[in-house]
Protein backbone atom coordinates (compact mmCIF):
# COMPACT_ATOMS: atom_id res chain seq x y z
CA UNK A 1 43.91 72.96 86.40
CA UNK A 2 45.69 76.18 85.70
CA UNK A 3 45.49 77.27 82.28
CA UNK A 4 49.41 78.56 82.63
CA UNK A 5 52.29 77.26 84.16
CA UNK A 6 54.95 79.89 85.63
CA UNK A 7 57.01 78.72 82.80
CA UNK A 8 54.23 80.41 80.38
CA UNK A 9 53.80 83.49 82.17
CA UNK A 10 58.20 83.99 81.98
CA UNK A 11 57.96 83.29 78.25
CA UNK A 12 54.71 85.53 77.59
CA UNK A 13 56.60 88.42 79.14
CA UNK A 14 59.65 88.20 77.25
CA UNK A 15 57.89 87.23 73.77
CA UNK A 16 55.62 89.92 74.04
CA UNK A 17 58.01 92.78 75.10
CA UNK A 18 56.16 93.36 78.62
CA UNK A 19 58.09 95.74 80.68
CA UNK A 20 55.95 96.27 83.45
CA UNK A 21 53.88 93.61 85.81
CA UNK A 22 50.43 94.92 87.77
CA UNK A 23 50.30 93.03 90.79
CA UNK A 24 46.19 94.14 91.38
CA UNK A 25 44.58 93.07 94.63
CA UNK A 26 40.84 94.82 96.10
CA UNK A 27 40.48 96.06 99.07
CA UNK A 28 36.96 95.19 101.14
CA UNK A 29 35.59 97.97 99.42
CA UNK A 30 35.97 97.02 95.74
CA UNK A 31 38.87 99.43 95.11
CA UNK A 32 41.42 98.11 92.69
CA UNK A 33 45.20 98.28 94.39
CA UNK A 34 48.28 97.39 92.69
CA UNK A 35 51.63 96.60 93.31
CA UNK A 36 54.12 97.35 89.93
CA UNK A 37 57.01 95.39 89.09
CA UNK A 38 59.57 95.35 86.15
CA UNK A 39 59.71 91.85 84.39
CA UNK A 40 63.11 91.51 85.81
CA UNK A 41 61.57 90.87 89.04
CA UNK A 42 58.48 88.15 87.30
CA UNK A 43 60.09 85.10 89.20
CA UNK A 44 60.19 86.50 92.39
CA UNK A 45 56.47 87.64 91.71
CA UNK A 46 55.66 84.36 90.36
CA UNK A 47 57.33 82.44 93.51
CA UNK A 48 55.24 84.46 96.09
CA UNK A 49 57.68 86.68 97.10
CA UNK A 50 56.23 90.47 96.79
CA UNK A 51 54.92 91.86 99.95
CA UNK A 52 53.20 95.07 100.34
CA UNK A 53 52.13 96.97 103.56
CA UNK A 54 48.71 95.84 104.15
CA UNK A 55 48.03 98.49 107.22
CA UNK A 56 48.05 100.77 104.04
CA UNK A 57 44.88 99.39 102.73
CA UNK A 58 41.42 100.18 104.01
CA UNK A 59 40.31 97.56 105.77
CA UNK A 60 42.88 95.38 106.21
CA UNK A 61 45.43 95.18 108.96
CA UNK A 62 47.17 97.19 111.97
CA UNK A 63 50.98 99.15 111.43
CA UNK A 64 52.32 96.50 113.92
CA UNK A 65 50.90 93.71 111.44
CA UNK A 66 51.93 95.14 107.83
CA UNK A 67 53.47 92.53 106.25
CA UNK A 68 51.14 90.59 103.17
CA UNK A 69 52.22 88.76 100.66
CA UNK A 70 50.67 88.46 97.14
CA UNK A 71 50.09 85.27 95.46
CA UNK A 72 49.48 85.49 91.57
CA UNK A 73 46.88 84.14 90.03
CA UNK A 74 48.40 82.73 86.47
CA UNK A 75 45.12 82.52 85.03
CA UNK A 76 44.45 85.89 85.22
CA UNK A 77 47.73 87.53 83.33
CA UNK A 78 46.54 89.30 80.81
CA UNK A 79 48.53 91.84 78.79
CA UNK A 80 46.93 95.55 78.62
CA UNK A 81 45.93 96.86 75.03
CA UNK A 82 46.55 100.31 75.84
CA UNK A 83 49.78 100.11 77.67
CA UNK A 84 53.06 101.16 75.76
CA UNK A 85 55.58 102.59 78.21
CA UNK A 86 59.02 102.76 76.52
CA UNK A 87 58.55 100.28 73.52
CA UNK A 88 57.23 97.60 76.15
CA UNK A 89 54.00 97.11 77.48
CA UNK A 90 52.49 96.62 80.92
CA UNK A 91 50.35 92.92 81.86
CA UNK A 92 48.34 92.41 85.07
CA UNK A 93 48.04 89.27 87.51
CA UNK A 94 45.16 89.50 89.91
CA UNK A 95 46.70 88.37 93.57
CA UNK A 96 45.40 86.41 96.55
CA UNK A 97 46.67 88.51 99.61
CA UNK A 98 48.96 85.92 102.27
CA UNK A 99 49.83 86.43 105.38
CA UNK A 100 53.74 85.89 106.61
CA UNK A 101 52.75 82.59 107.85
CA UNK A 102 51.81 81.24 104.39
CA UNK A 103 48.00 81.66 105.55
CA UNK A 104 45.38 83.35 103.32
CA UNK A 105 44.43 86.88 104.90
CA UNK A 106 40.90 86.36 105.81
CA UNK A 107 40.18 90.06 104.97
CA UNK A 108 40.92 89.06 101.61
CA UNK A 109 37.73 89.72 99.38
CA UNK A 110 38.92 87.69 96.71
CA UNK A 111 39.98 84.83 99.88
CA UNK A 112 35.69 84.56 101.14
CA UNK A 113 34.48 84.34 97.74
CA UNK A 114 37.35 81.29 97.30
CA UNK A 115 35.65 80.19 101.19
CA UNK A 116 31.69 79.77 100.00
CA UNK A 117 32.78 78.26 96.36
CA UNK A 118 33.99 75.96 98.42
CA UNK A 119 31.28 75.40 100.68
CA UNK A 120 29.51 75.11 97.80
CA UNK A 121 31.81 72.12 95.81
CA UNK A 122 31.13 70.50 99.13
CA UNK A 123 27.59 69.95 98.06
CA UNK A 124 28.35 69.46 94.75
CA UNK A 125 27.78 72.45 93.08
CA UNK A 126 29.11 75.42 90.90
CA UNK A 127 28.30 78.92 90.52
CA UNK A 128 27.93 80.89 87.47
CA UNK A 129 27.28 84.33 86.99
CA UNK A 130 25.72 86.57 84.32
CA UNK A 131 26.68 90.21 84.48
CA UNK A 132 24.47 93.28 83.28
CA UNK A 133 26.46 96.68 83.91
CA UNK A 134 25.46 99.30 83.85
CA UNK A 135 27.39 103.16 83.37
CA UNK A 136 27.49 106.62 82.33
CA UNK A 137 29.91 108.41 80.04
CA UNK A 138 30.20 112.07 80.76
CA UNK A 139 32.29 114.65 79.08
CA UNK A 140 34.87 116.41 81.62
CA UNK A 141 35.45 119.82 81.56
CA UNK A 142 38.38 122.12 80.11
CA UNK A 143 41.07 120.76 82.62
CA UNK A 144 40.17 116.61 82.35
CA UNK A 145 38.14 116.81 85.30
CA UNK A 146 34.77 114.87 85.57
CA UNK A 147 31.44 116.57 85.21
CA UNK A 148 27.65 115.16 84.67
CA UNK A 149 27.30 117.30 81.64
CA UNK A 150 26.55 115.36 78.02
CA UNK A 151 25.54 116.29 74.93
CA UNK A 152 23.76 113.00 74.81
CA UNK A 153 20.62 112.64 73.49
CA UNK A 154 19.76 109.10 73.29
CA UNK A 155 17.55 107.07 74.87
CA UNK A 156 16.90 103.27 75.30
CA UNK A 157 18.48 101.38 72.73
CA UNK A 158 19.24 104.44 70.21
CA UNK A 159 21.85 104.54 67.99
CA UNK A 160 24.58 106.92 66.21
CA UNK A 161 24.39 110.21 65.75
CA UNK A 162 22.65 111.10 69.10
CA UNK A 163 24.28 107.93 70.65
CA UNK A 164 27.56 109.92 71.40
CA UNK A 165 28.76 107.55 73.41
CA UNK A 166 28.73 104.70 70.78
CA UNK A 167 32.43 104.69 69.85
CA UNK A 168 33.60 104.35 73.05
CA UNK A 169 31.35 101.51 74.59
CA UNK A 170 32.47 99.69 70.96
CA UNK A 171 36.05 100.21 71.69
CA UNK A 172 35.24 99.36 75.67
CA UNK A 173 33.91 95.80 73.62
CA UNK A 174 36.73 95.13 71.44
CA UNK A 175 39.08 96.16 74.20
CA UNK A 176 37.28 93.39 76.65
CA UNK A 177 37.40 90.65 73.45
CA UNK A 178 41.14 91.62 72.99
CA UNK A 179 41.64 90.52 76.35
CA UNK A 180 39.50 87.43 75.57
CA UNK A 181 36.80 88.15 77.63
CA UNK A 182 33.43 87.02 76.10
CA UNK A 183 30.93 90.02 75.44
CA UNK A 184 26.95 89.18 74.68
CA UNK A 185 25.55 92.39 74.37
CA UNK A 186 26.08 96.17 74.59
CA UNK A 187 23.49 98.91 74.30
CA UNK A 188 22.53 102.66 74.82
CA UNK A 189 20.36 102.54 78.20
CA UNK A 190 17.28 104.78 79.05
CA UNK A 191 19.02 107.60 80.36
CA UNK A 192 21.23 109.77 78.25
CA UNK A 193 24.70 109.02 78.64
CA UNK A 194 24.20 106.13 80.44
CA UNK A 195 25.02 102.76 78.56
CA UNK A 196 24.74 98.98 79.29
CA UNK A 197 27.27 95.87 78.40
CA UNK A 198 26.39 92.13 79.10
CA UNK A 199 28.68 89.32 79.61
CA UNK A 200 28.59 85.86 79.35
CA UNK A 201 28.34 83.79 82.07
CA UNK A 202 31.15 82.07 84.08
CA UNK A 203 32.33 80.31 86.97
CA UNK A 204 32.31 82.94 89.85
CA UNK A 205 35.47 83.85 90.60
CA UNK A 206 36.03 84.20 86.82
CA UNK A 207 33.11 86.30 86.85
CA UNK A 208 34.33 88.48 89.87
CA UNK A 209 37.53 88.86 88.44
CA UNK A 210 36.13 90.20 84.96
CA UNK A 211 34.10 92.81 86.77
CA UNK A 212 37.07 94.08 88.10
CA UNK A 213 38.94 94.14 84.75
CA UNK A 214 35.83 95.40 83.14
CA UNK A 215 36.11 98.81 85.37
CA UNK A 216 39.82 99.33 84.90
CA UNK A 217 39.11 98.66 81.59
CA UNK A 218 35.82 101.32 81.11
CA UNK A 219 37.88 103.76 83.24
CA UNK A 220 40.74 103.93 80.70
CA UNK A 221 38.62 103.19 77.00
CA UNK A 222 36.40 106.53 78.73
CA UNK A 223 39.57 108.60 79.30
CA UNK A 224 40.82 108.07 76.08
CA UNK A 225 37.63 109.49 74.22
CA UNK A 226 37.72 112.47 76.41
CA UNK A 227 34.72 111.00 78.88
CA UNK A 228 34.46 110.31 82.09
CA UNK A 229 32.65 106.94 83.16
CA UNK A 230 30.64 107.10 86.02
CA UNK A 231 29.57 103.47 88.11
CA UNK A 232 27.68 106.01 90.60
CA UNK A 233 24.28 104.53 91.04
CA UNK A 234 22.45 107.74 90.62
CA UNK A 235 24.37 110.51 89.08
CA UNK A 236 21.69 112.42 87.58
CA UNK A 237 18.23 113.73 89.50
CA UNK A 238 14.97 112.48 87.79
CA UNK A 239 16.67 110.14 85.49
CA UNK A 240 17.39 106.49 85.80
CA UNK A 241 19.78 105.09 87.87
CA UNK A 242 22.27 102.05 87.23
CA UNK A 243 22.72 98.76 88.24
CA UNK A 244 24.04 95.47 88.12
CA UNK A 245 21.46 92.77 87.34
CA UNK A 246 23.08 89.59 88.55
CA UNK A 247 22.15 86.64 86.56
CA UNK A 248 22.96 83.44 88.82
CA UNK A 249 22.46 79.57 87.99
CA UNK A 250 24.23 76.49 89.93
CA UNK A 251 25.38 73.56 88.43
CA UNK A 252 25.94 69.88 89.00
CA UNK A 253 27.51 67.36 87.58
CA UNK A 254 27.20 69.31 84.12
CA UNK A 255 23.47 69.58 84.84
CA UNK A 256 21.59 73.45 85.39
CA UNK A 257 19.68 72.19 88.88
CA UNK A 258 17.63 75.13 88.61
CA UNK A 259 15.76 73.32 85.68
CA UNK A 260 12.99 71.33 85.73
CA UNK A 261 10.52 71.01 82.80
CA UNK A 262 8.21 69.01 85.57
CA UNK A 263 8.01 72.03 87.89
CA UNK A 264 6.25 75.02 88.26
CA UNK A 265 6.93 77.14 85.23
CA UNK A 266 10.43 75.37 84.65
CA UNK A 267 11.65 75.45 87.53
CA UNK A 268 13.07 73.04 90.59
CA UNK A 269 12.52 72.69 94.30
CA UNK A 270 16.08 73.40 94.63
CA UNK A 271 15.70 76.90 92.36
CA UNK A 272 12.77 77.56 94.82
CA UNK A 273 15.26 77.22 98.07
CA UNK A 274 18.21 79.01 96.37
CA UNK A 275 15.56 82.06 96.22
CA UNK A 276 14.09 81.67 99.01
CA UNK A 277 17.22 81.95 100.73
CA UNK A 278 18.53 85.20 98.64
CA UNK A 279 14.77 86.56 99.40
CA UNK A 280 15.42 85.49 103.16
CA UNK A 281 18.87 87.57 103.78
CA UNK A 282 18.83 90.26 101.57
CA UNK A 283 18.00 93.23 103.64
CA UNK A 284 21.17 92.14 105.35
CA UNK A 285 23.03 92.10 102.19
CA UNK A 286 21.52 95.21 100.99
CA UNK A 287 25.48 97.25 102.63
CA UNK A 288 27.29 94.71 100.18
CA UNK A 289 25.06 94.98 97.21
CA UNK A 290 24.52 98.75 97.66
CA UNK A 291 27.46 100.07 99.44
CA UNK A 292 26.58 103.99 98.81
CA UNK A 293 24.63 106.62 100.51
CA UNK A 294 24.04 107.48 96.83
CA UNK A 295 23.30 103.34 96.18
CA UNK A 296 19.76 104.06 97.65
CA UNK A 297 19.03 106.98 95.43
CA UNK A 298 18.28 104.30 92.68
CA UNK A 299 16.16 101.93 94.54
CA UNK A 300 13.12 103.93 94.60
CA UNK A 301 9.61 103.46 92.29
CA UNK A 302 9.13 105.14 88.38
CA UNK A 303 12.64 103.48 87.19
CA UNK A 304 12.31 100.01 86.90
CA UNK A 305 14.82 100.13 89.70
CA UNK A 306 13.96 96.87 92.43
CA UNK A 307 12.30 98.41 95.96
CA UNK A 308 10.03 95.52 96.83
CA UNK A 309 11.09 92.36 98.52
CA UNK A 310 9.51 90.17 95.93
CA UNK A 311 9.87 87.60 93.14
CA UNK A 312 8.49 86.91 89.83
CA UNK A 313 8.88 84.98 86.48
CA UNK A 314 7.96 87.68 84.45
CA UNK A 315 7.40 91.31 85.67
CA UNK A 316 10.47 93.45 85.88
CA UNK A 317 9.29 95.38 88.88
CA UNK A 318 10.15 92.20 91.39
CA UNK A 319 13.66 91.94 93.23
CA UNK A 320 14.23 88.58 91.82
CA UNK A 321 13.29 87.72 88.46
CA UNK A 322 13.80 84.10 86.53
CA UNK A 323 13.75 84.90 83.13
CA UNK A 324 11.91 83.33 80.35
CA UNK A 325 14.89 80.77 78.97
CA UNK A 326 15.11 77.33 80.66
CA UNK A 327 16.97 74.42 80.39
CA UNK A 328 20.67 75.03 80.56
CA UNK A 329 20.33 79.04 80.86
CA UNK A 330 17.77 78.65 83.57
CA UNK A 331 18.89 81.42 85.93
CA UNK A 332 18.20 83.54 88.78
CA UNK A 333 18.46 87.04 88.05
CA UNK A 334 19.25 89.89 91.04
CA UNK A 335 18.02 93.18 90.38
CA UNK A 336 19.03 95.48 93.42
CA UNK A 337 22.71 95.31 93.12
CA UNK A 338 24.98 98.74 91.74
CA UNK A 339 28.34 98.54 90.01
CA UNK A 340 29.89 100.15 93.29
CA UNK A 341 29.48 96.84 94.52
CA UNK A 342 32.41 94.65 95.61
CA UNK A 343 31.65 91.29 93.19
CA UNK A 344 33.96 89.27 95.54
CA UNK A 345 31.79 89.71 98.65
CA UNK A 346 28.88 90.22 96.43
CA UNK A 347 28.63 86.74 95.17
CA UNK A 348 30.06 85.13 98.39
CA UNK A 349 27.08 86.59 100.34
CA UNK A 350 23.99 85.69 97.60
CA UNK A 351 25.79 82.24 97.25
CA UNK A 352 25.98 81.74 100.38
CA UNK A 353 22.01 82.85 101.23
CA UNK A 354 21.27 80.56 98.25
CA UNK A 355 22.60 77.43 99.84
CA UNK A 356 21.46 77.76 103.00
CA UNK A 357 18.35 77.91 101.63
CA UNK A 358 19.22 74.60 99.63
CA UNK A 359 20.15 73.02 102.90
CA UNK A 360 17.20 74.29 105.60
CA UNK A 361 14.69 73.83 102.44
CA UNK A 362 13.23 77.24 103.00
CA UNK A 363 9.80 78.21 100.76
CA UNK A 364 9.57 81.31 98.90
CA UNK A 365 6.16 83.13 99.31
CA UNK A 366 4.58 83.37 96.44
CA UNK A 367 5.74 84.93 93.31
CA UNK A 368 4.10 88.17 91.99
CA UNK A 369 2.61 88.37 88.72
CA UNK A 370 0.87 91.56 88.86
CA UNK A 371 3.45 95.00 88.32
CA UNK A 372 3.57 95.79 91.80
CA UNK A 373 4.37 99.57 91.88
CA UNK A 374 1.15 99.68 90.61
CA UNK A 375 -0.04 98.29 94.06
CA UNK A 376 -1.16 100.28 97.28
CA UNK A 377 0.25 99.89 100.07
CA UNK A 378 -2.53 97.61 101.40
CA UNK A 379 -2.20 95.22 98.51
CA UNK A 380 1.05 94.79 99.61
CA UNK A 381 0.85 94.42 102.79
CA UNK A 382 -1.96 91.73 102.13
CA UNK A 383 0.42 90.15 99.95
CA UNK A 384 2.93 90.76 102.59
CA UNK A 385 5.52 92.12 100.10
CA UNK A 386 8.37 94.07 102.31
CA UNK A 387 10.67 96.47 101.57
CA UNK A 388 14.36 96.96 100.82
CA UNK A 389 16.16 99.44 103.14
CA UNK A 390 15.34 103.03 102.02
CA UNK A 391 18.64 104.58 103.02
CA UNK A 392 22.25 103.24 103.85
CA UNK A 393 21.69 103.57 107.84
CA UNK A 394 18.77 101.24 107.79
CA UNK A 395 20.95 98.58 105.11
CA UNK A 396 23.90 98.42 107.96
CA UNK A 397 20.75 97.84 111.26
CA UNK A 398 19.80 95.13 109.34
CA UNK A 399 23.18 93.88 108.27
CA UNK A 400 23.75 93.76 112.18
CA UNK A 401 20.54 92.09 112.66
CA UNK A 402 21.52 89.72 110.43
CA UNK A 403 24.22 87.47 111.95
CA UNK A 404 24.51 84.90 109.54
CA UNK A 405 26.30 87.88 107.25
CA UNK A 406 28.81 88.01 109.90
CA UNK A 407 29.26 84.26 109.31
CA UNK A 408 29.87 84.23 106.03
CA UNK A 409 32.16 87.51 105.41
CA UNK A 410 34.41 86.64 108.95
CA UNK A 411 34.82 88.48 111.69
CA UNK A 412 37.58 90.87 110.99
CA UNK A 413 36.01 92.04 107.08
CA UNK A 414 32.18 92.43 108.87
CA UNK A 415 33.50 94.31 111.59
CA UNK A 416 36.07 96.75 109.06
CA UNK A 417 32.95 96.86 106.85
CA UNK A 418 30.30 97.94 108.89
CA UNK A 419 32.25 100.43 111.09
CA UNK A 420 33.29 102.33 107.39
CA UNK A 421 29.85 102.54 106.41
CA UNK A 422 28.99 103.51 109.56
CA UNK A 423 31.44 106.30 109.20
CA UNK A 424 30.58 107.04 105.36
CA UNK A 425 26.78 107.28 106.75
CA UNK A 426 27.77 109.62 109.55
CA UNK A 427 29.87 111.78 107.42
CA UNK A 428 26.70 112.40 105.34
CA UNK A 429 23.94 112.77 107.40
CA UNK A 430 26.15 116.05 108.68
CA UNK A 431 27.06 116.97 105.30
CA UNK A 432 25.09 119.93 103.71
CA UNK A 433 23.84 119.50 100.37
CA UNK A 434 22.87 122.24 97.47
CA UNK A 435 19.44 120.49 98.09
CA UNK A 436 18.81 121.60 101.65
CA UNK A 437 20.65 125.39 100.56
CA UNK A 438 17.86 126.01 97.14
CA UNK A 439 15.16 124.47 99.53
CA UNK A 440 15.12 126.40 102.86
CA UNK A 441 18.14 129.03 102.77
CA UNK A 442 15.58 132.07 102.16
CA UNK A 443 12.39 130.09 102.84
CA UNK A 444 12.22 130.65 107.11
């Protein structure tokens, strides 16, 4: 049940002075778009009437098949604290993108999430997620423009003065609470410049839709202090990257089934099949959980950063971790996944890995106790511990080799998808870099 009525939306407009409407949608790629109204045209908004040209947008449709509608979502309006254009201010409603039938556009990241939570309802169960995001904050030089310079000189969970960044992740917070969205944590990370907030869990979509909010809202808290953020995995050479540990439960009938105090170390038969499934597809979801040629710059030993297929109840050098807490906060926790990510498709495809998993019963090998890039490769061979995709060319093989991805994202957002990265890959691998000029310009 919606938590507004359109009747609640008219009346928060005109009580709170809002001038301006953000109709957001995201593209395949995780890119905010918007369409902006004036509050005089809130009921036509509010009725389903705005259209945009989709053949604009990356990933969507053909000139000859333009026309989408956007359909509101009145539990997302939300008024922004920063806005003041005129003496009003400016509110945002995340969309569902329609087709002129009345159909939901099945390029629609927001529409395939919506597709697997329902699979999932089917069986009975609901997702939650936990988010962990990470970021950098860099100053920009004398004309606005971003750089990775910082006078930064804090490290993992430092504080003010050499925390320079502190005043702007705690207005990023109270921003985020002003919009009443729930914040557990926020920290300097390991690197300089580069900070971490936490949120609490919810319901998927909810959580999809935060992530979203949480970016525009980063982007403009950053620009404000004179920064830059940065969700780039790997900005910086020989420091650490950042990521997006994705903290995942499913529940039932107000139950975590994850939980167990009878299993092995807390844990269910179903929790063992939800991973095993993740564990199962995720070399083929490595192009949606690490979209970047730069994604893969991260995902390499010495940072903590995931590049084993494994998973673990402890160690923090595993792919999948279940943390310590049980009963209700029982959890699976994904450690490979980058803020460049697009949550919608994100969660669809891990959720959707996880059940089938649930449904064909599927067995996890065995977890890892031991830290395992302390292993050779032997060990982990013997142990028969794989490897993520070292580069984005080998993610999108094994997306292709992976058919069930196709399944769950549709035809016409896999085939968009992969042919992008396919052109974002291509586009490097011809691309000099200041690497290859310092290393062999004068060497041969």
């Amino acid at each position: 049940m919606s938590r507004y009525t359109k009747a609640d939306i008219i009346e928060l407009v005109q009580e709170n002075n809002v001038r301006f409407i953000r109709l957001q949608f995201t593209d395949i790629f995780g890119a905010i778009k918007n369409v902006v109204i004036t509050s005089g045209q809130i009921e036509k908004a509010l009725d389903n009437q705005c259209m945009f040209d989709g053949s604009s947008i990356e990933g969507f449709v053909r000139i000859e098949e333009s026309d989408m509608y956007l359909h509101p979502d009145l539990d997302t309006f939300l008024i922004l604290p920063w806005s003041r254009h005129h003496g009003g201010k400016t509110a945002r409603l995340i969309c569902d993108v329609y087709k002129p039938d009345g159909t939901p556009f099945e390029g629609d990241p927001r529409y395939i999430l919506k597709r697997v939570l329902k699979d999932a309802a089917d069986m009975g169960y609901t997702l939650n997620v936990g988010l962990e995001c990470e970021f950098f904050l860099f100053n920009t030089d004398e004309f606005g423009h971003p750089t990775t310079v910082t006078h930064d000189t804090a490290g993992y969970f430092d504080l003010g003065p050499a925390d320079l960044g502190e005043s702007a992740r705690r207005d990023i917070c109270m921003t985020m609470e002003e919009m009443g969205l729930e914040i557990e944590a926020s920290h300097h990370e390991l690197a300089m410049a580069q900070h971490e907030i936490d949120f609490k869990y919810q319901e998927a979509l909810r959580s999809a839709d935060q992530m979203m909010t949480f970016k525009m809202v980063v982007k403009n808290v950053a620009n404000a202090h004179g920064l830059c953020a940065s969700f780039m995995p790997k900005p910086l050479s020989g420091q650490a990257g950042s990521g997006l540990h994705t903290n995942l439960s499913l529940i039932k009938n107000g139950e975590n089934v994850f939980y167990d105090p009878n299993g092995e170390a807390g844990l269910s038969t179903l929790a063992h099949h939800f991973i095993a499934g993740i564990i199962t597809h995720i070399k083929g979801t490595c192009p949606i959980t690490n979209p970047l040629v730069n994604s893969y710059k991260r995902l390499v030993t010495g940072y903590e950063a995931p590049c084993y297929i494994a998973w673990t109840t402890g160690n923090r050098s595993a792919l999948v971790r279940v943390p310590s807490t049980r009963g209700v906060n029982t959890r699976v926790e994904l450690r490979s996944p980058d803020l460049t990510a697009n949550p919608y498709l994100q969660f669809a495809v891990l959720l959707a890995a996880g059940l089938r998993g649930i449904r064909e019963k599927m067995v996890p090998p065995a977890a890892v106790v031991s830290n395992i890039y302390d292993m050779t490769p032997q060990e982990r061979l013997e142990k028969q511990i794989d490897s993520l995709p070292t580069n984005l060319k080998e993610a999108i093989l094994e997306m292709k080799r992976d058919s069930f991805i196709e399944s769950v994202l549709g035809t016409h957002a896999y085939h968009k998808y992969v042919e992008a990265k396919e052109k974002e890959w291509n586009r490097f691998n011809s691309t000099v870099t200041q690497w290859e000029l310092e290393e062999y310009l004068e060497k041969f």
